[in-house]
Protein backbone atom coordinates (compact mmCIF):
# COMPACT_ATOMS: atom_id res chain seq x y z
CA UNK A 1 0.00 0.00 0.00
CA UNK A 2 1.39 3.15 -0.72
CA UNK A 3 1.72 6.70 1.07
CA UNK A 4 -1.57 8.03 -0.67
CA UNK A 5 -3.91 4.87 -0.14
CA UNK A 6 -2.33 5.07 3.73
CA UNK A 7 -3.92 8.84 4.31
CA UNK A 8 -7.10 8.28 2.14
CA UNK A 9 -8.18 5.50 4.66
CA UNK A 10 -7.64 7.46 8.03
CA UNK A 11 -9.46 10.81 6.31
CA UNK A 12 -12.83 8.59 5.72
CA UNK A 13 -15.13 8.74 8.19
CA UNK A 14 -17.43 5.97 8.64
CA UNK A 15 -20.78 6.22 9.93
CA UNK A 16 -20.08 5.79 13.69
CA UNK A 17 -17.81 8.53 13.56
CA UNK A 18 -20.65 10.87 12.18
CA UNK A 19 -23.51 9.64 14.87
CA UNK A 20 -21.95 11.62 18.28
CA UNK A 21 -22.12 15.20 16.33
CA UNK A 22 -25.65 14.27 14.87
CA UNK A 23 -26.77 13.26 17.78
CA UNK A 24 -25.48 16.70 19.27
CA UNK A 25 -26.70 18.79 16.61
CA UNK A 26 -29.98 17.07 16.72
CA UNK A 27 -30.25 17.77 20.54
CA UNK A 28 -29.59 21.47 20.21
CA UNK A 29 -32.21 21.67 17.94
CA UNK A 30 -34.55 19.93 19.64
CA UNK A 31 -33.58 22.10 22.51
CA UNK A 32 -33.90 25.35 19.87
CA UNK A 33 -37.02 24.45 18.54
CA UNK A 34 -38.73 23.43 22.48
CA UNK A 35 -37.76 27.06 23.97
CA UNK A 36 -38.49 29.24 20.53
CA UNK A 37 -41.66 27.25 19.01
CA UNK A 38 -43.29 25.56 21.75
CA UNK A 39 -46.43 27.74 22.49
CA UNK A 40 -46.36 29.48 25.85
CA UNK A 41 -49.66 29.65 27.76
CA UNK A 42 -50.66 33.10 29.21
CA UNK A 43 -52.18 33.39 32.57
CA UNK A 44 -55.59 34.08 31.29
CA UNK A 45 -56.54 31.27 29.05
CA UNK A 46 -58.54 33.60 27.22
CA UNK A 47 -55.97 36.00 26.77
CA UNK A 48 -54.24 38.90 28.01
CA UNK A 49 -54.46 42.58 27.22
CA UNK A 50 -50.99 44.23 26.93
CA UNK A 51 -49.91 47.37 26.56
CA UNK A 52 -47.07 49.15 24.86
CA UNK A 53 -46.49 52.57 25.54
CA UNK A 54 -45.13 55.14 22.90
CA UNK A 55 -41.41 55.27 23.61
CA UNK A 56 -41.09 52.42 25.35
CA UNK A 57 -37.90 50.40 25.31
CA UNK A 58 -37.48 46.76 23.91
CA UNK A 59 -35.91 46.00 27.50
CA UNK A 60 -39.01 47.40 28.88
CA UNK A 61 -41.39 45.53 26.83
CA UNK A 62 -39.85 42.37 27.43
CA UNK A 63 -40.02 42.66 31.43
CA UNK A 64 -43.93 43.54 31.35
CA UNK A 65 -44.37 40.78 29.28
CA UNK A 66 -42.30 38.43 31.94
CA UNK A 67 -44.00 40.11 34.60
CA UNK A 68 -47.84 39.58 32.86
CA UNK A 69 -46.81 35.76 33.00
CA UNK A 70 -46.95 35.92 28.54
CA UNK A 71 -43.83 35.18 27.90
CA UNK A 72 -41.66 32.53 30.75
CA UNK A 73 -38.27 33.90 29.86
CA UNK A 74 -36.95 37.06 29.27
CA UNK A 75 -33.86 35.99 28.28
CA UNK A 76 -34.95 33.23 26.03
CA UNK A 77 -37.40 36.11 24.47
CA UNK A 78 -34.53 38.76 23.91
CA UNK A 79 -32.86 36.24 22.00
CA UNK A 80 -35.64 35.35 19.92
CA UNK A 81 -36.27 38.87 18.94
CA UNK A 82 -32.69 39.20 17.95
CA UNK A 83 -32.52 36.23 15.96
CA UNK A 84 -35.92 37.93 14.60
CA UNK A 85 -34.40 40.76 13.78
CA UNK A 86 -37.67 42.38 15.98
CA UNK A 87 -35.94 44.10 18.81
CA UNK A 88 -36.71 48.18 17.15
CA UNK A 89 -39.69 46.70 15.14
CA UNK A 90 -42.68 46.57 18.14
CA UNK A 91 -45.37 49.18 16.97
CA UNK A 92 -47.12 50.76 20.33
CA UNK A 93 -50.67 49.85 20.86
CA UNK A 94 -52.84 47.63 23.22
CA UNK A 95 -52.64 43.89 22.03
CA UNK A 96 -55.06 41.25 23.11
CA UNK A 97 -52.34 38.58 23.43
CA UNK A 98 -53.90 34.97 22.36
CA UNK A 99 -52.65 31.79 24.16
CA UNK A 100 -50.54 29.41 22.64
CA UNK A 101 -48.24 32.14 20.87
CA UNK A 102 -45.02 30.94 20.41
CA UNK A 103 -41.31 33.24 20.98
CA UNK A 104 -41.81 33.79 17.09
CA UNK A 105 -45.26 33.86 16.48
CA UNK A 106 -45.77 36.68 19.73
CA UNK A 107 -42.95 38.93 17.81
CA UNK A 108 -44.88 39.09 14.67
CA UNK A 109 -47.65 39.68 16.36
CA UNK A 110 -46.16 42.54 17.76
CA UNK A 111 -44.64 43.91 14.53
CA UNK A 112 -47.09 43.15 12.18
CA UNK A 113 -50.10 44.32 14.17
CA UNK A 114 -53.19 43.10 15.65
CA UNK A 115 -53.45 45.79 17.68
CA UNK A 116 -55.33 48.92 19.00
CA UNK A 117 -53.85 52.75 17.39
CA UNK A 118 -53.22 55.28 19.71
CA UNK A 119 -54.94 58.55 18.76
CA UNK A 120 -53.31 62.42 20.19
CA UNK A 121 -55.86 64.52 21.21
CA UNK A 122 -56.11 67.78 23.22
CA UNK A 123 -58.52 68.42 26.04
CA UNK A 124 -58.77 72.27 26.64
CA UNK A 125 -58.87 73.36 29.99
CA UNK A 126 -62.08 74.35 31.69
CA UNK A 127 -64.40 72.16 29.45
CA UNK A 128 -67.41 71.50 30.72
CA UNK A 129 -68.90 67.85 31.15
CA UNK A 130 -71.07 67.81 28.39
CA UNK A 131 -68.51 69.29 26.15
CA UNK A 132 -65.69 67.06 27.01
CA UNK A 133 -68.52 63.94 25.83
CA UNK A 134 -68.84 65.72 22.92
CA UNK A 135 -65.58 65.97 21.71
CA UNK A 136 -65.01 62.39 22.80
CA UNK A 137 -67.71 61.14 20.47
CA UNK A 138 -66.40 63.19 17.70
CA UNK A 139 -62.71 62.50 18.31
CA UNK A 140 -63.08 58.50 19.61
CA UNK A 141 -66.88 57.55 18.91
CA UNK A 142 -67.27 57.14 22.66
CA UNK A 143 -71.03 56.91 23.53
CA UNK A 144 -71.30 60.82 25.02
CA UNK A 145 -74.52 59.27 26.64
CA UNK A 146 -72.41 56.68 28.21
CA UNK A 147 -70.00 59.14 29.33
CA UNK A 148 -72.17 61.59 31.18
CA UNK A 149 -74.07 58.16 32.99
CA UNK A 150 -70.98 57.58 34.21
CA UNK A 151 -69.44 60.76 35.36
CA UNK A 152 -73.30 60.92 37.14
CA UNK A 153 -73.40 57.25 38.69
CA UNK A 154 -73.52 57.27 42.43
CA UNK A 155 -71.66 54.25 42.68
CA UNK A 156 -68.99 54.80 40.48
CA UNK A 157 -68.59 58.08 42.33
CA UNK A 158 -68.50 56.21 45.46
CA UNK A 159 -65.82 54.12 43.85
CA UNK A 160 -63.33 56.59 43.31
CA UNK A 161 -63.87 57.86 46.66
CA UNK A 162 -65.64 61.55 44.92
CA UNK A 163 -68.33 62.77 47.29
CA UNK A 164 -69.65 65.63 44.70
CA UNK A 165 -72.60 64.40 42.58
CA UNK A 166 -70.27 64.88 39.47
CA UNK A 167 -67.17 63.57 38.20
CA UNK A 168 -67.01 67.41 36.53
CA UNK A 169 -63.89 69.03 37.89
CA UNK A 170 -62.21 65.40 38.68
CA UNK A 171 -60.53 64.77 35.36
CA UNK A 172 -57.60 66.71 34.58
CA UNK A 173 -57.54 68.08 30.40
CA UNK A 174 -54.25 67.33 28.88
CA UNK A 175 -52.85 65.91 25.81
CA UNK A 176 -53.46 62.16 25.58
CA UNK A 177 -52.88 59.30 23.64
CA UNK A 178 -56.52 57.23 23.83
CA UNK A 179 -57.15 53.84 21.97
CA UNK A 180 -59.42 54.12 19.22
CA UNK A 181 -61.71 52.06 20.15
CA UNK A 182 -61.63 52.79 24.01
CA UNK A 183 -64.54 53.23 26.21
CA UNK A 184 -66.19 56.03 28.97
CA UNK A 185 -65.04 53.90 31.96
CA UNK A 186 -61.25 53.67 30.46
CA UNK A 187 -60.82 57.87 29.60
CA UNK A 188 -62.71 58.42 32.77
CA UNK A 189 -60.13 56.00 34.43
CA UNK A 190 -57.42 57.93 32.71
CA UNK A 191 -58.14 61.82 33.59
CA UNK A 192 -59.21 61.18 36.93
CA UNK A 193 -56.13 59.61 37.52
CA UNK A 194 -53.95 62.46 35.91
CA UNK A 195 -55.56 64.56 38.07
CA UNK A 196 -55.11 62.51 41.54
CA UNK A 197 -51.42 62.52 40.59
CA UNK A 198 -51.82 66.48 41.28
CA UNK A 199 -52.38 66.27 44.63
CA UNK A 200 -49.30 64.96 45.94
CA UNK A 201 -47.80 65.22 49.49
CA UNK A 202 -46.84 68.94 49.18
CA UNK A 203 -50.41 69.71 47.51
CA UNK A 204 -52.16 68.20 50.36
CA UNK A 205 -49.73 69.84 53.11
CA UNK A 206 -51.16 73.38 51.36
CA UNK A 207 -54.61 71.93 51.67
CA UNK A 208 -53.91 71.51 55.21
CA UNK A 209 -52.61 74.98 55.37
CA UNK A 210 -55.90 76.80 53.53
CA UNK A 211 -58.11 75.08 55.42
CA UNK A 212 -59.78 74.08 52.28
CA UNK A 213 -60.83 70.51 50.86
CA UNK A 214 -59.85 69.21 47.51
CA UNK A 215 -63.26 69.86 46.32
CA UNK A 216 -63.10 73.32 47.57
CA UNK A 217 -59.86 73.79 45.51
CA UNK A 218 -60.58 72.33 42.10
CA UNK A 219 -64.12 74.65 43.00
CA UNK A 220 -62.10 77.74 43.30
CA UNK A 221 -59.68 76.48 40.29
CA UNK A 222 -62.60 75.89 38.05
CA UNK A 223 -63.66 79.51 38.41
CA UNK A 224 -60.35 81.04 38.19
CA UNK A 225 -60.16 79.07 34.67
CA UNK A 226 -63.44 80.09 33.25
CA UNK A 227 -62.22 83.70 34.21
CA UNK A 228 -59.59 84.31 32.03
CA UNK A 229 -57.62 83.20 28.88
CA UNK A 230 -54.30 84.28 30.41
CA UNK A 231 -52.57 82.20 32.31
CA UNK A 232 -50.34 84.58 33.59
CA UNK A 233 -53.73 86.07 35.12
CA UNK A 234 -54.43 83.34 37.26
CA UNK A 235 -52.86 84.01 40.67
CA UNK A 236 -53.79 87.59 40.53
CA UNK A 237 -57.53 86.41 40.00
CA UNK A 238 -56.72 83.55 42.81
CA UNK A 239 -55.41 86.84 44.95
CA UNK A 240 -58.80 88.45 44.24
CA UNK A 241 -61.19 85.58 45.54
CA UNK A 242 -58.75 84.08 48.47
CA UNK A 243 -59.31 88.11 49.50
CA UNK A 244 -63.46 88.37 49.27
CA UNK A 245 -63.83 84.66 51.01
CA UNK A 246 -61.64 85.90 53.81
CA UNK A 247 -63.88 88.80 54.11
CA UNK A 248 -67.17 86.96 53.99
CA UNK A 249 -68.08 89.04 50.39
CA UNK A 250 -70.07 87.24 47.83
CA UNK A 251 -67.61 85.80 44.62
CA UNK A 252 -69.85 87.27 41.96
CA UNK A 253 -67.99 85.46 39.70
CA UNK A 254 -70.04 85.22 35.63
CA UNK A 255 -68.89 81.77 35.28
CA UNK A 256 -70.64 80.66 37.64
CA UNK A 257 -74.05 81.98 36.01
CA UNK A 258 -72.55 80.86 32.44
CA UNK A 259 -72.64 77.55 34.23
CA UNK A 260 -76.13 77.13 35.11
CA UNK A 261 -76.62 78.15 31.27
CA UNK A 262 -74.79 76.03 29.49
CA UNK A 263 -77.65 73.78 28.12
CA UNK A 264 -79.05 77.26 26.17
CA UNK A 265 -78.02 78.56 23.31
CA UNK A 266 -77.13 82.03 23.92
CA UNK A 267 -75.34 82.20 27.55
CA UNK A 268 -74.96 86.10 27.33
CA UNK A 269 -75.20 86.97 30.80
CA UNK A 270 -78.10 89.07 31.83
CA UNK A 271 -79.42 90.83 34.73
CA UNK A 272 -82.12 88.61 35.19
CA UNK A 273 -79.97 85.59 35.56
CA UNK A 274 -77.96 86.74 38.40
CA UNK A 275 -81.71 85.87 40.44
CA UNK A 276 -81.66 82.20 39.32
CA UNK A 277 -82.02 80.01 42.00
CA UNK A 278 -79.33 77.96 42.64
CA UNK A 279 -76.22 77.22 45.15
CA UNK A 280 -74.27 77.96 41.96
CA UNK A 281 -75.35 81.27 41.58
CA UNK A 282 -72.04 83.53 43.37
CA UNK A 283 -74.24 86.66 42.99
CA UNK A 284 -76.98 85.08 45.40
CA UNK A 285 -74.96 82.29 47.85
CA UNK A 286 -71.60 83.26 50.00
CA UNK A 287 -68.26 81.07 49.71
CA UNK A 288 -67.50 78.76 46.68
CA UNK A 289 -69.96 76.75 45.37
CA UNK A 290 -71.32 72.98 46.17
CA UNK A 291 -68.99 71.48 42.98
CA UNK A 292 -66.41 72.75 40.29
CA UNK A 293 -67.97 74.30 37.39
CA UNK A 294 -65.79 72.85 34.54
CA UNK A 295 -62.59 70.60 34.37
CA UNK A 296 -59.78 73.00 35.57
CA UNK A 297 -56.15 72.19 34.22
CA UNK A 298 -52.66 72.15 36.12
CA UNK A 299 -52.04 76.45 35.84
CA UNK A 300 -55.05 77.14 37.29
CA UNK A 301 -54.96 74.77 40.41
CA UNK A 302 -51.95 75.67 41.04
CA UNK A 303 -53.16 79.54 41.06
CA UNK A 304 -56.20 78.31 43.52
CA UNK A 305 -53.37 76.76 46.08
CA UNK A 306 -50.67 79.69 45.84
CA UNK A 307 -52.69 82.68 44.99
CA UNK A 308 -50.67 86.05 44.82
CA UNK A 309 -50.67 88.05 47.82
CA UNK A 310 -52.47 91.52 47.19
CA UNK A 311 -55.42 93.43 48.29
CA UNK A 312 -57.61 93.58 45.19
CA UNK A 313 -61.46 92.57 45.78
CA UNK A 314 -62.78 93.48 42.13
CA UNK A 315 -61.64 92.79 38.89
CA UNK A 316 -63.46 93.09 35.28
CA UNK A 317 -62.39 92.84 31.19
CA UNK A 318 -60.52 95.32 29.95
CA UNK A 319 -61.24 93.91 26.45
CA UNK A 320 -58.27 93.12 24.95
CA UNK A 321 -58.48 89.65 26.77
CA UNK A 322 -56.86 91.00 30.14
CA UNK A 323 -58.44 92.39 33.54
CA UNK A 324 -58.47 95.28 35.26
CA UNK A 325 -57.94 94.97 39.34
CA UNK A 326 -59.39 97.19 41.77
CA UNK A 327 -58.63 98.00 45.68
CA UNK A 328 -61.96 99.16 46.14
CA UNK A 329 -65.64 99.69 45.01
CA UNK A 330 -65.10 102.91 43.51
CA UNK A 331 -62.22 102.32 41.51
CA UNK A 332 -63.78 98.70 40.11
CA UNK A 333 -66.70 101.14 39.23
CA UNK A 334 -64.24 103.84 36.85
CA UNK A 335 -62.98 100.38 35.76
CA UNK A 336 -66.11 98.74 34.71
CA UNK A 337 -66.99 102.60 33.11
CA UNK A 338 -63.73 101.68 31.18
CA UNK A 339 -64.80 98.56 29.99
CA UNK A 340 -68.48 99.79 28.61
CA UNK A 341 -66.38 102.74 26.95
CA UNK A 342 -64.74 100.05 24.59
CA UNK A 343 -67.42 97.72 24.46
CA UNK A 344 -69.59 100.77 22.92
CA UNK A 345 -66.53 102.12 20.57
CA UNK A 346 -66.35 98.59 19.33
């Protein structure tokens, strides 16, 4: 036998030497395809809602979904989504995660779709109930009949621990991101909660320091809101009623009367309506009324805690949008003079 023959027998492998690494191989991907494609129950048989919020991280994702019990490995799930390619891919939204999703199939679930939009939209500040339904329904197709039940129901009232008869002045108008196809209960859910994270330790301290309730305060806020477009204004205004409820003096604050017409078309003020009979009516009742009169935002509650420190008791349009202030009667008179001056030249 000669050199060539000698080497071309040892380099042959026969078919024992080939089972250990096929048997290997074959493990691993039995191993691969038990972790990655096995489906993975969620703790609700049924399903589980998840959410993904705008901006949120891939690390971040992948702990909610470990901590929701939908996926039973981070780790394991990381790695999927790289070998996926997935990990800047997931599209925010609310998912109703199926069981029996597999590493794979839950990743293009979460790329492709299958899930709720998020819609931006603005809630202006001192909108009143009926108005925030409104735009709801126009902006959402929430049921605006649904909504105002709600913000009404004794027992969901009860429920959030709100002892007015109105959830009015309890949900706090910002920019939001809402589902599309979200209902009353969830946007109610959302606002109020906006506005409970307001009243922190320091707000409550201040509460503690007015003597005045949270009621009283989103009340007073409310008012100073309707009152003016400026939010510079506020604490001046704040300044102005702090002063007349220390004194015992009647608010006489319009929005309050705008208030209890809201419902009619025209809600020009006239004389005639400062005798309607209600608790809401500041020309007729002392101190702040029973409830707020619209859904005050962040500026103005702050101006009802930490009003400005002055000794003005009267205040009225100057009709380029501002105020004028006033120490006393007499001056707020030449003031309101002032006002009908421009109000005629226009």
């Amino acid at each position: 036998m000669n050199l060539k023959n000698i080497f071309a027998s040892k380099n042959k492998l026969t078919i024992h030497d080939w089972y250990l690494p096929v048997q290997f191989f074959g493990v691993l991907l039995g191993i691969f395809l038990f972790i990655f494609y096995y489906p993975n129950t969620v703790s609700n048989k049924q399903g589980n809602v998840f959410e993904i919020p705008q901006g949120s991280s891939f690390a971040r994702v992948s702990s909610i979904l470990y901590q929701e019990g939908i996926v039973p490995n981070k780790f394991n799930f990381r790695l999927a989504a790289f070998l996926y390619g997935a990990e800047s891919k997931l599209r925010a939204g609310r998912y109703e995660i199926p069981s029996g999703l597999n590493y794979f199939e839950l990743l293009d679930y979460l790329v492709k779709g299958g899930h709720d939009e998020q819609k931006l939209i603005t809630i202006p500040e001192g909108i009143w109930q009926n108005n925030l339904a409104k735009l709801l329904k126009e902006k959402l197709g929430v049921d605006s009949s649904s909504f105002m039940a709600l913000s009404n129901n004794r027992n969901f009232l009860d429920s959030l621990g709100i002892k007015s008869k109105t959830l009015e002045g309890y949900l706090l108008p910002e920019t939001y991101y809402f589902y599309t196809n979200s209902n009353a209960r969830e946007i109610i859910n959302k606002l109020f909660i906006e506005m409970n994270g307001c009243f922190g330790e320091v707000v409550n301290k201040r509460l503690e320091e007015l003597k005045m309730s949270k009621n009283e305060i989103l009340t007073l806020a409310s008012i100073i809101e309707a009152e003016s477009n400026i939010a510079k204004e506020y604490k001046r205004i704040s300044g102005v009623y702090h002063n007349r409820l220390k004194k015992w003096m009647r608010l006489e604050a319009d929005p309050t009367i705008q208030y209890l017409k809201r419902y009619q078309k025209h809600n020009r003020i006239l004389y005639k309506d400062l005798e309607i009979d209600s608790p809401f009516n500041t020309y007729k009742n002392y101190g702040l009324p029973p409830a707020p009169i619209n859904n005050p935002g962040k500026d103005a509650i702050e101006a009802a805690l930490f009003p400005e420190e002055n000794d003005y008791y009267y205040f009225v349009a100057d009709g380029t949008g501002s105020h004028l202030f006033a120490r006393t009667y007499k001056e707020h008179l030449k003031n309101v003079e002032l006002y009908r001056e421009w109000r005629e030249s226009q």
